[in-house]
Every structure is written in C-alpha cells, then in structure tokens.
C-alpha atoms as a PDB file:
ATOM      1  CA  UNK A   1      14.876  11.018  15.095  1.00  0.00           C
ATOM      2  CA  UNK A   2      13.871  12.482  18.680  1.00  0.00           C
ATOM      3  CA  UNK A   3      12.272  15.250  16.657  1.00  0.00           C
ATOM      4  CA  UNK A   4      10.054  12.601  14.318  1.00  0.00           C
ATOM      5  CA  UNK A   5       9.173  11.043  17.397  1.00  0.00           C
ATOM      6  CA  UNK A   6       7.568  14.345  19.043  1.00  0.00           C
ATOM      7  CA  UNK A   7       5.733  14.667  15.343  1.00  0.00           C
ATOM      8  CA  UNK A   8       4.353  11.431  15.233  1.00  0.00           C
ATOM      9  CA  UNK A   9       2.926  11.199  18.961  1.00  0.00           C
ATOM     10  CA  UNK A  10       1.869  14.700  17.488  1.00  0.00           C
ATOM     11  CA  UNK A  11       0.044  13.486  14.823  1.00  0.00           C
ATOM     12  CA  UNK A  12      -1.360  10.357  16.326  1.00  0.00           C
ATOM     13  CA  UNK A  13      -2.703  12.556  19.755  1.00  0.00           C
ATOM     14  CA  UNK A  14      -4.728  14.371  17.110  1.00  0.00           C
ATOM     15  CA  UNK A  15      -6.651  11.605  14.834  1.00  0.00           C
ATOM     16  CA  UNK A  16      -7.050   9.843  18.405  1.00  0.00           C
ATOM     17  CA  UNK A  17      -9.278  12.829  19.870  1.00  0.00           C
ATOM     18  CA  UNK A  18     -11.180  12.149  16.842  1.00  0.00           C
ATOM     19  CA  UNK A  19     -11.538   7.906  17.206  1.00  0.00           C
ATOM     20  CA  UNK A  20     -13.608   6.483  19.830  1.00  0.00           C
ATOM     21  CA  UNK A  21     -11.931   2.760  19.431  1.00  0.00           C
ATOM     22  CA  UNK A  22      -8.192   1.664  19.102  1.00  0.00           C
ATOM     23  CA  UNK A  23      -7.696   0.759  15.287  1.00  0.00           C
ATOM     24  CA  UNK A  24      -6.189  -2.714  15.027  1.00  0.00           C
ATOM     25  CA  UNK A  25      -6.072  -2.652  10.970  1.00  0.00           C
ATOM     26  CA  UNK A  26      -4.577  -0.152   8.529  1.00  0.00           C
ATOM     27  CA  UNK A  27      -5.118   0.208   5.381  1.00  0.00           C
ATOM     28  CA  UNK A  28      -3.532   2.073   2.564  1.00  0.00           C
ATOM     29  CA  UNK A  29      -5.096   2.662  -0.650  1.00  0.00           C
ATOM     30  CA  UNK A  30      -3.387   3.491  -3.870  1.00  0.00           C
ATOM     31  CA  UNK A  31      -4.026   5.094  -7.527  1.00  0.00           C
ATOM     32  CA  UNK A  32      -7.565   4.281  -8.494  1.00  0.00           C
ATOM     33  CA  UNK A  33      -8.538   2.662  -5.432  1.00  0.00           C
ATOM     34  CA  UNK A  34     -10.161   5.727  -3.475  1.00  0.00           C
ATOM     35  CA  UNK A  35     -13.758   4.480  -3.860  1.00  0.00           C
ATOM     36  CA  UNK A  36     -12.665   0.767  -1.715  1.00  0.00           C
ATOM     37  CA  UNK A  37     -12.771   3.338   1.034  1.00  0.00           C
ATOM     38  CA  UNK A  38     -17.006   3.332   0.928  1.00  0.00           C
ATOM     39  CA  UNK A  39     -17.039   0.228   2.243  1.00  0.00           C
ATOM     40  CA  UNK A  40     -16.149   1.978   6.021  1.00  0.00           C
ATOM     41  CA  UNK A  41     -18.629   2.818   7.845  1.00  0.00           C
ATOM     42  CA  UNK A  42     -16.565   6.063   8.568  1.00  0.00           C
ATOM     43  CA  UNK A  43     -16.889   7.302  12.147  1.00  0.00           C
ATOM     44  CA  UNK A  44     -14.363  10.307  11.606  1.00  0.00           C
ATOM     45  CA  UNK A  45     -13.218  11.228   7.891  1.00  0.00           C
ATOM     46  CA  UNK A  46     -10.333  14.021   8.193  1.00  0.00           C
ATOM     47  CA  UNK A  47      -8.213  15.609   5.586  1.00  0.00           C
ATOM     48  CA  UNK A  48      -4.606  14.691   5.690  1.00  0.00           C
ATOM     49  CA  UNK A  49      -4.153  18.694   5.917  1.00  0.00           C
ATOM     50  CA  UNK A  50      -5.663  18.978   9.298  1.00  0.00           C
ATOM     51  CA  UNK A  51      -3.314  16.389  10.847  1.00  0.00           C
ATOM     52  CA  UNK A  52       0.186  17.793  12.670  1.00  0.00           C
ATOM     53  CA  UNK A  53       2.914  17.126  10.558  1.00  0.00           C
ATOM     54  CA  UNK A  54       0.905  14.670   7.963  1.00  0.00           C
ATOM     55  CA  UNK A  55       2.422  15.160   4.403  1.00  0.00           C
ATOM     56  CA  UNK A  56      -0.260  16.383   1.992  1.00  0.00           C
ATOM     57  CA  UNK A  57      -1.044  13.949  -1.345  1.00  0.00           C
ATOM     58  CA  UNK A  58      -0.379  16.159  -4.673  1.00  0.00           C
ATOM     59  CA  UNK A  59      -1.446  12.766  -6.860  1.00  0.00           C
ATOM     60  CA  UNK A  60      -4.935  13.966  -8.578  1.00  0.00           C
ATOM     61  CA  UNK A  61      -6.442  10.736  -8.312  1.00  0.00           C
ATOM     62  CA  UNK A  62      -5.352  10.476  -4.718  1.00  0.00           C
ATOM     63  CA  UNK A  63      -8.332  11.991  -2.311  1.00  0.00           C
ATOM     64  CA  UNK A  64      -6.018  12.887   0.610  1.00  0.00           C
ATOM     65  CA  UNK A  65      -8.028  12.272   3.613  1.00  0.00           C
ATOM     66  CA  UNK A  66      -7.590   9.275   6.561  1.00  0.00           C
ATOM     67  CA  UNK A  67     -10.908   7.461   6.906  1.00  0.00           C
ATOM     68  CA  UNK A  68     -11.422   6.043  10.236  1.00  0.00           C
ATOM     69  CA  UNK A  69     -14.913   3.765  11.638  1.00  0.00           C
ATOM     70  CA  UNK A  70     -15.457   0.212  10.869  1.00  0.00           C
ATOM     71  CA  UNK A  71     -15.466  -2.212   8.170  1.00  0.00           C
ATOM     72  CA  UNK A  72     -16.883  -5.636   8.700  1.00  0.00           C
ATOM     73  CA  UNK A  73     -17.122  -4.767  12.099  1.00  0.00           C
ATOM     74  CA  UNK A  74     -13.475  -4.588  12.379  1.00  0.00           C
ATOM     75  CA  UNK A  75     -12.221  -1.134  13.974  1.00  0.00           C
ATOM     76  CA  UNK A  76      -9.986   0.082  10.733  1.00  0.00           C
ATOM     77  CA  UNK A  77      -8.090   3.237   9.605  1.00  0.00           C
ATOM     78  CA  UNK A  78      -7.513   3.831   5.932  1.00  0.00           C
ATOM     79  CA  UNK A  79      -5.490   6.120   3.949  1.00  0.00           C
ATOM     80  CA  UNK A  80      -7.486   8.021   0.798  1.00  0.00           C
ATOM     81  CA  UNK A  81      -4.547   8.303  -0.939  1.00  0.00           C
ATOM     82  CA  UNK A  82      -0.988   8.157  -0.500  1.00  0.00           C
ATOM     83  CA  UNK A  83       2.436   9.256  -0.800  1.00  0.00           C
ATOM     84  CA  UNK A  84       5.594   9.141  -3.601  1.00  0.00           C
ATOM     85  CA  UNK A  85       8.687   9.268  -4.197  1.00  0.00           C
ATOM     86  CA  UNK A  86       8.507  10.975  -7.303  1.00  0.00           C
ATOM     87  CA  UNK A  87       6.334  13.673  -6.190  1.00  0.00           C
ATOM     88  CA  UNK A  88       9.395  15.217  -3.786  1.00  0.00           C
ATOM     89  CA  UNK A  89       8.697  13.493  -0.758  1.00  0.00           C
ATOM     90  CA  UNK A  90      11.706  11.360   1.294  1.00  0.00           C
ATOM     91  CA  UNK A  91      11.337   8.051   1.971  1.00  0.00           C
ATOM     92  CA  UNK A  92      11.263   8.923   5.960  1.00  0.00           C
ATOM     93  CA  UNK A  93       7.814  10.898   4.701  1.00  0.00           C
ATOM     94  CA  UNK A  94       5.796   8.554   3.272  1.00  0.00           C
ATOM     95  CA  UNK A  95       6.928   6.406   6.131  1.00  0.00           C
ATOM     96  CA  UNK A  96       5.358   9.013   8.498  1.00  0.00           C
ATOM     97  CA  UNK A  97       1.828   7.630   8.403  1.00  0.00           C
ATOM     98  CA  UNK A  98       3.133   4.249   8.890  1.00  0.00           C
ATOM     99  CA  UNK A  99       4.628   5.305  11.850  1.00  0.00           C
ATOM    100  CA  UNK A 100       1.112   6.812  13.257  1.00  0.00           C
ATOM    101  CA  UNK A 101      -0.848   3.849  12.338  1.00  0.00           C
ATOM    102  CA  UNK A 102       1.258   2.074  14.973  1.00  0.00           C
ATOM    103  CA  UNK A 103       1.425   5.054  17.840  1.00  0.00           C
ATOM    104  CA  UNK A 104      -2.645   3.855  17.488  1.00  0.00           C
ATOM    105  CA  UNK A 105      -2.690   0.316  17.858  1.00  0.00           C
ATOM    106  CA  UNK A 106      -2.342  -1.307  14.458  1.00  0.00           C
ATOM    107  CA  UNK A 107      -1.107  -4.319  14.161  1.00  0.00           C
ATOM    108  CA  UNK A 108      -2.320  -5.587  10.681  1.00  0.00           C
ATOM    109  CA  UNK A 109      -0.938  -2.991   7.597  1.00  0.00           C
ATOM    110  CA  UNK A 110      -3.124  -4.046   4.144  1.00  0.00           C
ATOM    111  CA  UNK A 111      -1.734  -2.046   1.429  1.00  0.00           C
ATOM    112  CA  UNK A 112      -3.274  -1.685  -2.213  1.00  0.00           C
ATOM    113  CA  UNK A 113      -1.422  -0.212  -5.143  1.00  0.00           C
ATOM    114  CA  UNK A 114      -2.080  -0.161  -9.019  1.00  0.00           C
ATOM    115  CA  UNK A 115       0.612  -1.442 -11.069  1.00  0.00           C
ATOM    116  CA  UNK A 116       2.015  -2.224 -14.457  1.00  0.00           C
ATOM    117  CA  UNK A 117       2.080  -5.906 -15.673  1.00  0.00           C
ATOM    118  CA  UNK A 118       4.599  -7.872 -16.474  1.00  0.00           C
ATOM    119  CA  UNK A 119       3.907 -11.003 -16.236  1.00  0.00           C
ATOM    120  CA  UNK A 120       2.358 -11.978 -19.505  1.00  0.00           C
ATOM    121  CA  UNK A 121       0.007 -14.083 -17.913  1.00  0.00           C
ATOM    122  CA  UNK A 122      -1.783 -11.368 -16.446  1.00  0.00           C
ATOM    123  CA  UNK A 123      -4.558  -9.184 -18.089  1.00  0.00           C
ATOM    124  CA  UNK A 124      -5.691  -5.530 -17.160  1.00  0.00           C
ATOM    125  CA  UNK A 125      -7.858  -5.828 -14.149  1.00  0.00           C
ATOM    126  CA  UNK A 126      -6.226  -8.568 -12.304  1.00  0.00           C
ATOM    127  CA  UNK A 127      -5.688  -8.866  -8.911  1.00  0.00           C
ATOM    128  CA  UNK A 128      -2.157 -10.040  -7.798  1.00  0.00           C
ATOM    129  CA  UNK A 129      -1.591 -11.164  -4.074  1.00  0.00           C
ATOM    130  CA  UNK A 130       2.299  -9.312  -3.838  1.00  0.00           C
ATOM    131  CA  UNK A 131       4.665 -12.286  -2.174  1.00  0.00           C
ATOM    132  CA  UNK A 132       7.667 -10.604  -2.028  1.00  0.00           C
ATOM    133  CA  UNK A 133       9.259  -7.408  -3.177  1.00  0.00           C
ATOM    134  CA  UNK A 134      12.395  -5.817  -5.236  1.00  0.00           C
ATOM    135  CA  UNK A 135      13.506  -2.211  -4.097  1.00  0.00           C
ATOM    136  CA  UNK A 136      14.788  -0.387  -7.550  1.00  0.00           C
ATOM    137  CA  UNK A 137      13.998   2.544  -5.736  1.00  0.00           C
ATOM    138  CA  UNK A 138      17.493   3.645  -4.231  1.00  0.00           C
ATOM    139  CA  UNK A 139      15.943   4.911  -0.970  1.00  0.00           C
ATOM    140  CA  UNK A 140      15.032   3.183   2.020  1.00  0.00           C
ATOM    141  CA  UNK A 141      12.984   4.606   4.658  1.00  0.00           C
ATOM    142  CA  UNK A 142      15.045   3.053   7.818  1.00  0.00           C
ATOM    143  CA  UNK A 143      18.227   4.970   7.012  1.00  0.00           C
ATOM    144  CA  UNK A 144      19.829   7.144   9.132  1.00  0.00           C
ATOM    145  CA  UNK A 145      19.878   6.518  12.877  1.00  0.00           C
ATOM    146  CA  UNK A 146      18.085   3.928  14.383  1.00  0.00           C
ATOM    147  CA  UNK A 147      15.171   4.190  17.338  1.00  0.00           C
ATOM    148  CA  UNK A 148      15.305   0.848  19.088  1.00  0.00           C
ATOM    149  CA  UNK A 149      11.771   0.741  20.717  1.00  0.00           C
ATOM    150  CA  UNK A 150      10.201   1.891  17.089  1.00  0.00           C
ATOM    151  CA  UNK A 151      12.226  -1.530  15.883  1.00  0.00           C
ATOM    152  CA  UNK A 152      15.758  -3.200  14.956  1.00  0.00           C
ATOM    153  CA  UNK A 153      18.506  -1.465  13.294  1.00  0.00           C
ATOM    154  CA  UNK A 154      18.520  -4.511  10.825  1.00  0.00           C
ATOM    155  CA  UNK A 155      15.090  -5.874  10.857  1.00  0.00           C
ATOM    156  CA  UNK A 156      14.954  -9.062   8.519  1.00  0.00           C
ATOM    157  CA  UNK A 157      13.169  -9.070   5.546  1.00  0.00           C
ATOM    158  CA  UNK A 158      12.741 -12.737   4.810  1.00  0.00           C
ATOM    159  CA  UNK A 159       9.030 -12.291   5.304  1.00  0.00           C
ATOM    160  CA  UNK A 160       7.810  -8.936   4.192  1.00  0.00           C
ATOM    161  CA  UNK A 161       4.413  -9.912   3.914  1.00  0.00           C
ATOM    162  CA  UNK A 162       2.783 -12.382   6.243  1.00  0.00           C
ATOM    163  CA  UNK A 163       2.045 -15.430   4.971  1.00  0.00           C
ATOM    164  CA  UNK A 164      -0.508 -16.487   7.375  1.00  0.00           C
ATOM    165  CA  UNK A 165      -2.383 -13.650   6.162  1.00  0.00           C
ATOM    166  CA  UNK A 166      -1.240 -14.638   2.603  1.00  0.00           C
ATOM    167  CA  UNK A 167      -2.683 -18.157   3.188  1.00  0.00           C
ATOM    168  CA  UNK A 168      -6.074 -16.121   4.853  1.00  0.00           C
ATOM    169  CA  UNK A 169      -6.512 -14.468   1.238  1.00  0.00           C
ATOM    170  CA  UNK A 170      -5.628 -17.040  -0.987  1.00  0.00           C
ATOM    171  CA  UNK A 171      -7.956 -19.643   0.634  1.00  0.00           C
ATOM    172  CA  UNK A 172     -11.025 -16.535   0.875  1.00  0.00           C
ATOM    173  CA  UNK A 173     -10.158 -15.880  -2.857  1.00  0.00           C
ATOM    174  CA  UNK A 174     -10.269 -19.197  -3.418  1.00  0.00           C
ATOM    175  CA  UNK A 175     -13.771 -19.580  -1.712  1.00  0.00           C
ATOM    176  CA  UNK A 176     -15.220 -16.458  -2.965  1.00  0.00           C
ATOM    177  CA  UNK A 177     -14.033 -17.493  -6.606  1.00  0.00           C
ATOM    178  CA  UNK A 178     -11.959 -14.534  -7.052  1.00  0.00           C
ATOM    179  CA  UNK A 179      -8.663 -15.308  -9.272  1.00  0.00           C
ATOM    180  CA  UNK A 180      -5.782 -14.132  -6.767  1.00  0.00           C
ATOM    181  CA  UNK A 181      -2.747 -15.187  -8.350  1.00  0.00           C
ATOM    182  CA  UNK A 182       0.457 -14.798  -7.033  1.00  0.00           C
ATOM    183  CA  UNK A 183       3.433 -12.602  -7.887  1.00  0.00           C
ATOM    184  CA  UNK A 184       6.843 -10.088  -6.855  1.00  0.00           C
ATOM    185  CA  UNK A 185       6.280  -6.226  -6.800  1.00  0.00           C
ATOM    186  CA  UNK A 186       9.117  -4.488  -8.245  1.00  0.00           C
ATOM    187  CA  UNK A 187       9.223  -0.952  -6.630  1.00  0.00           C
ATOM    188  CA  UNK A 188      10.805   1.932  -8.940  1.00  0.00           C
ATOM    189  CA  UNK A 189      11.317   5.639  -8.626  1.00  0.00           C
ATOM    190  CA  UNK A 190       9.265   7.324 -11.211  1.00  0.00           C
ATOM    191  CA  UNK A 191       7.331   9.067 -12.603  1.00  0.00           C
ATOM    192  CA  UNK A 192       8.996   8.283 -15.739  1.00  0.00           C
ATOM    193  CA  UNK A 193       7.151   4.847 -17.344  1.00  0.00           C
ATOM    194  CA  UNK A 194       9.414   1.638 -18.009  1.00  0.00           C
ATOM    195  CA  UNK A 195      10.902   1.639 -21.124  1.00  0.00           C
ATOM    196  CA  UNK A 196      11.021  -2.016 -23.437  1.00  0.00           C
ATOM    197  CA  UNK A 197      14.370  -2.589 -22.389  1.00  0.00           C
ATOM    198  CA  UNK A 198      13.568  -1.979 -18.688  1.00  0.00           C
ATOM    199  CA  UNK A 199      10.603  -4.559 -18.765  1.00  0.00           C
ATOM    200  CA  UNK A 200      12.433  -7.091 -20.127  1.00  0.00           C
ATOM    201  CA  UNK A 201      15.379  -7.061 -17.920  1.00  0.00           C
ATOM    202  CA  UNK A 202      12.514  -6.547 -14.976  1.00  0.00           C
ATOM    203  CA  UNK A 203      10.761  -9.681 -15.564  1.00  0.00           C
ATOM    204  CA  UNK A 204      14.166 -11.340 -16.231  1.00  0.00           C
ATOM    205  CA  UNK A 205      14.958 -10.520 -12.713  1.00  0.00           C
ATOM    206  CA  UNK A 206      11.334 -12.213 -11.311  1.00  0.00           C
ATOM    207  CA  UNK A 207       9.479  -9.253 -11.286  1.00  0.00           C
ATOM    208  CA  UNK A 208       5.419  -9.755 -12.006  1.00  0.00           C
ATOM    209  CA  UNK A 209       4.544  -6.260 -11.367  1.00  0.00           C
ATOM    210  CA  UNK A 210       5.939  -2.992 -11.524  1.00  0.00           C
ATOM    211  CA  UNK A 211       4.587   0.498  -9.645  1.00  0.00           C
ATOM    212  CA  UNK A 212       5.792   3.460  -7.384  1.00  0.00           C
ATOM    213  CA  UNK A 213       4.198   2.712  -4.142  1.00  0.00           C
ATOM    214  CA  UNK A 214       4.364  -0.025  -1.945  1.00  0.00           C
ATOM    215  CA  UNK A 215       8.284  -0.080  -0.922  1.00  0.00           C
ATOM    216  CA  UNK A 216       8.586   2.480   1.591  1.00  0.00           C
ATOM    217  CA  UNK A 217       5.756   1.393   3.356  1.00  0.00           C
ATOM    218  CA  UNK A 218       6.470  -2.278   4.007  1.00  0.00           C
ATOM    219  CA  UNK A 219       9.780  -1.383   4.880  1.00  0.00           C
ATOM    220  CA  UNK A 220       8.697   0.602   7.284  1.00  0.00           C
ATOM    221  CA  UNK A 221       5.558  -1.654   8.462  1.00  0.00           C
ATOM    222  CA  UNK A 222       8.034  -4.629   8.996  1.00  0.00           C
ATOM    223  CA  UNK A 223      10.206  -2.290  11.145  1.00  0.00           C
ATOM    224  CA  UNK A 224       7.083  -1.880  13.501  1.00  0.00           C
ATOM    225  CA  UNK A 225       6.843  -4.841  14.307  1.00  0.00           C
ATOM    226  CA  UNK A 226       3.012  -5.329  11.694  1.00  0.00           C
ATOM    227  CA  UNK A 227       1.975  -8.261   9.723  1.00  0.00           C
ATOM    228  CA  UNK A 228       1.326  -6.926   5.717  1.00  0.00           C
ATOM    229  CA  UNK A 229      -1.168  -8.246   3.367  1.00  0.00           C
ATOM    230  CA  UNK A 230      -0.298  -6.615  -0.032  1.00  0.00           C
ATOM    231  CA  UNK A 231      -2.609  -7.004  -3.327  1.00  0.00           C
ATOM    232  CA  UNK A 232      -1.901  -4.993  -6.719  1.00  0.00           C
ATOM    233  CA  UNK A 233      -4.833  -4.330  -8.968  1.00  0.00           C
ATOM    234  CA  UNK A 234      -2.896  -4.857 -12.702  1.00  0.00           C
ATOM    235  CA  UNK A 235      -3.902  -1.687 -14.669  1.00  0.00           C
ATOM    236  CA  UNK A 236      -2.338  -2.943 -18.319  1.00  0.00           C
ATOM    237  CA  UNK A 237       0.386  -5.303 -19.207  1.00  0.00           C
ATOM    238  CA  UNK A 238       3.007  -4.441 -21.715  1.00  0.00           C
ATOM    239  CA  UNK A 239       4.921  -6.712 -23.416  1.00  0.00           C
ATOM    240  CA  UNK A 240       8.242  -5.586 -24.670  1.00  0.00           C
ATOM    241  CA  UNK A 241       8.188  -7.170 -28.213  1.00  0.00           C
ATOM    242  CA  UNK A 242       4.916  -5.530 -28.854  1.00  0.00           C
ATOM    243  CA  UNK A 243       5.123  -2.292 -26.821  1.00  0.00           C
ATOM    244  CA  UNK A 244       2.319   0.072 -26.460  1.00  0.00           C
ATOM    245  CA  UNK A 245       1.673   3.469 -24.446  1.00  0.00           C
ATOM    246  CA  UNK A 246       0.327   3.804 -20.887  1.00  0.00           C
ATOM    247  CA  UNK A 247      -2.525   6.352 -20.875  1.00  0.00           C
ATOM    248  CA  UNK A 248      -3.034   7.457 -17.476  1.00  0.00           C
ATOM    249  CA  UNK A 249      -6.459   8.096 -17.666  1.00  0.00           C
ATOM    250  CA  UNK A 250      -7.084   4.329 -18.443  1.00  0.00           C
ATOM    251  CA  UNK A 251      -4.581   3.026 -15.948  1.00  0.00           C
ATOM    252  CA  UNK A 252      -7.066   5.008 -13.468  1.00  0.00           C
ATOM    253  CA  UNK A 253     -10.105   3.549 -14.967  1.00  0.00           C
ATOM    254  CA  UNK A 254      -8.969   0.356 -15.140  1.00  0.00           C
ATOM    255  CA  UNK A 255      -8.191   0.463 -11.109  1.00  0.00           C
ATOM    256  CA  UNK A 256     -11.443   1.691 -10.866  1.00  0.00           C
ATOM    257  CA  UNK A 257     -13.299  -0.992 -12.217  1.00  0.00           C
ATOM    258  CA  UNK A 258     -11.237  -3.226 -10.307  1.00  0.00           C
ATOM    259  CA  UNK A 259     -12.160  -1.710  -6.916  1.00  0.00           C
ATOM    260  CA  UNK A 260     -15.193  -3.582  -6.224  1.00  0.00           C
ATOM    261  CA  UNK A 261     -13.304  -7.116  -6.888  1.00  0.00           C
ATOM    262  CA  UNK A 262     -10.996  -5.872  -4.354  1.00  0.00           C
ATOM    263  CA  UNK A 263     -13.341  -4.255  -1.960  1.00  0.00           C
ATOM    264  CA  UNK A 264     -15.162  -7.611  -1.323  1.00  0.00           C
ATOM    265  CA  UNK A 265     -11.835  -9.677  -0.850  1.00  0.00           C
ATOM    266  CA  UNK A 266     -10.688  -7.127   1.650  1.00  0.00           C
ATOM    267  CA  UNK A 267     -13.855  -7.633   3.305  1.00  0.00           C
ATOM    268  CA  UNK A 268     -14.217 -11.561   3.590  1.00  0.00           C
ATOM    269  CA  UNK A 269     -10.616 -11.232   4.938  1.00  0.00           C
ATOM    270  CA  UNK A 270     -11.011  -8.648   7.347  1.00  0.00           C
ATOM    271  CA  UNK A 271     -14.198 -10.875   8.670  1.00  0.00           C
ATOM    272  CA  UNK A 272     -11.587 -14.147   9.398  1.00  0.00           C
ATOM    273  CA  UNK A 273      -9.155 -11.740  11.193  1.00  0.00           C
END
C-alpha cells in the first residue's frame, strides 16, 4: 500500500504542474459519454498515457485523456474514459484515479455510466439517477490492507451516493423538465451480456439497471471520504420474455444521443453546488 501511495502522490504531482486551481469536482465519464466532456472549458487536456502510473483505457469508445478547466465556472476534472474489470485491470486499478482525484482536492465524485435496462418502465435513452448499488462483481477495491488516513478499514455503505446531492438533481431535473427517475445499479463483471435467466433473477433482486462500471469507483470514492452523484444513461431495455440482442454499436449511439440531456443536468447542478 506504501508503494500505491508513492504512485498516486506521483501521479497527482504531475496533472497538478499542469492545473492552475485546486479541482473541487470530479467527474467520470463512461461508454458513449465522451462528448459531455465539451462542455469544459478545458484549461489542460492530457492523455492518461502521460500521467505516472495512470492505467491506460483499451475501451474503443473510451477517449483516454483527463480533462481539466472549468465548467459552469466550477474548477472540475473529468475522466475521457474509464477503466474495467473485464478488460484485465484489478479493482485497486481502476480505483487509482479515484485515489488522485482526492490527492487534488476533490470533494464531489459525479460518475456517468451507460447501462442495460431492466426496469421495464424504462425506454432507451433514459436517464436514471443511481440510489443505491448491488456488487455482482466479486472484487472490491478496498481489499487487502488498509491505509487509515486514505479512510476506514470498514467504511459504511449505507449512503453510497449522497442524497443531498440526490435531492440537488432531482429538484434541477425537476425544474429543468428533464425525466430523472430513480433506480439501483447492479454492477457485474463482464464483458459477457446478461443472459434471460440472469435479467430476470436481476430485477427480482431490485436491480433497475445493469453495467460494468460504476462499482469500483464508489467504493472507493466513499472510502475517501467524497460525496457521489451517480446518473446512468439507459442504452436499451431487454425484457426476458421477449429477448432481443445488444448491438454495441447502438448501445454507443444511443449514449450518444443521450449526452446532451445529460450534459445540461450536470451543468444546472454543478451551478447550485
């Protein structure tokens, strides 16, 4: 742990010679989601390759680069692009930027993610405010020993994501007449797809949404010591009576097209923080 502690001062030393302000919100931006990032007003854009230690995103729709300047005049930092599971990396990996975030000063963690429907109230293109969270995943990023000043060897997890900051985007949505309804993220391994079977027994457990993201992150965010606001743009929803494929390419689009719904709830909200 001493030696992940030398990588992320590393790391963080290195995109702070490049900042000119003390981030106070992170954000992390999932499959799809890339273009949100145009709303900075980017001060320093640099490629997760030319950071000490950074892991290096392999996704294809994932840009790979940490955006750093200003949106609605807030001082952010945003990840292009993130980190899996499923593409080889540990969960003390993807936790790494996390980590970083905090060595600069953030405080508020808003995480995006495109995920599967399963709620069959939903449609493709939805936005779903994530309330709480299910870890299928097997992994957890806090295993293994514990470094007390980076947070508690059992933090609690009875409020994953903050609901002041839950309240802050359901009353903006609200205002901004932007559906926002509410739901649990179930995290899974990948990359494999859910099968009928899996769905059902998914939503029989509470689950309204299903992706690859997300877990690791939180996990790690509530560790810090950060406040979360987590929304999931729903890419397709598949019920298990009447199954039908997931086509990457138009899980991708549909993210796309949601981007600009999101982009201008992220904003209204960062503008009340």
């Amino acid at each position: 742990m001493e030696v992940i502690r030398e990588q992320v001062e590393k790391a963080a030393a290195f995109i702070s010679y490049n900042l000119a302000f003390e981030p106070a919100t992170g954000l992390i931006l999932g499959t799809g989601l890339g273009g949100v990032a145009d709303a900075v007003q980017a001060i320093a854009v640099i490629p997760y390759n030319a950071i000490p230690h950074f892991p290096a995103s392999t996704v294809e729709s994932h840009q790979g680069q940490l955006i750093c300047g200003r949106w609605a005049e807030k001082p952010v930092i945003a990840m292009q692009g993130r980190f899996h599971l499923y593409e080889g990396y540990t969960a003390e990996q993807i936790a790494f930027p996390v980590r970083v975030m905090k060595a600069l000063g953030v405080r508020t963690l808003m995480i995006s993610a495109a995920a599967g429907g399963l709620n069959p109230q939903f449609q493709a293109g939805d936005l779903m405010l994530i309330t709480d969270h299910i870890n299928l995943t097997g992994h957890n990023p806090l295993r293994g020993p514990n470094l007390d000043d980076w947070g508690p060897r059992f933090p609690d997890m009875v409020e994953p994501y903050s609901r002041k900051l839950q309240d802050l985007a359901v009353s903006t949505a609200l205002s901004e007449r932007l559906p926002l309804p509410r739901g649990v993220y179930v995290g899974v391994l990948g990359p494999s797809l859910e099968t009928a079977a899996e769905t059902r027994f998914l939503r029989t457990i509470g689950a309204d949404a299903i992706g690859m993201s997300v877990i690791m992150e939180v996990i790690t965010a509530v560790h810090c010591g950060m406040e979360v606001l987590g929304i999931a743009v729903i890419t397709n929803v598949n019920l298990p009576d009447c199954y039908q494929p997931a086509v990457l390419e138009d899980i991708v689009a549909t993210a796309e097209q949601a981007g600009p719904k999101l982009t201008h709830l992220v904003t209204r909200v960062l503008d009340q923080l």
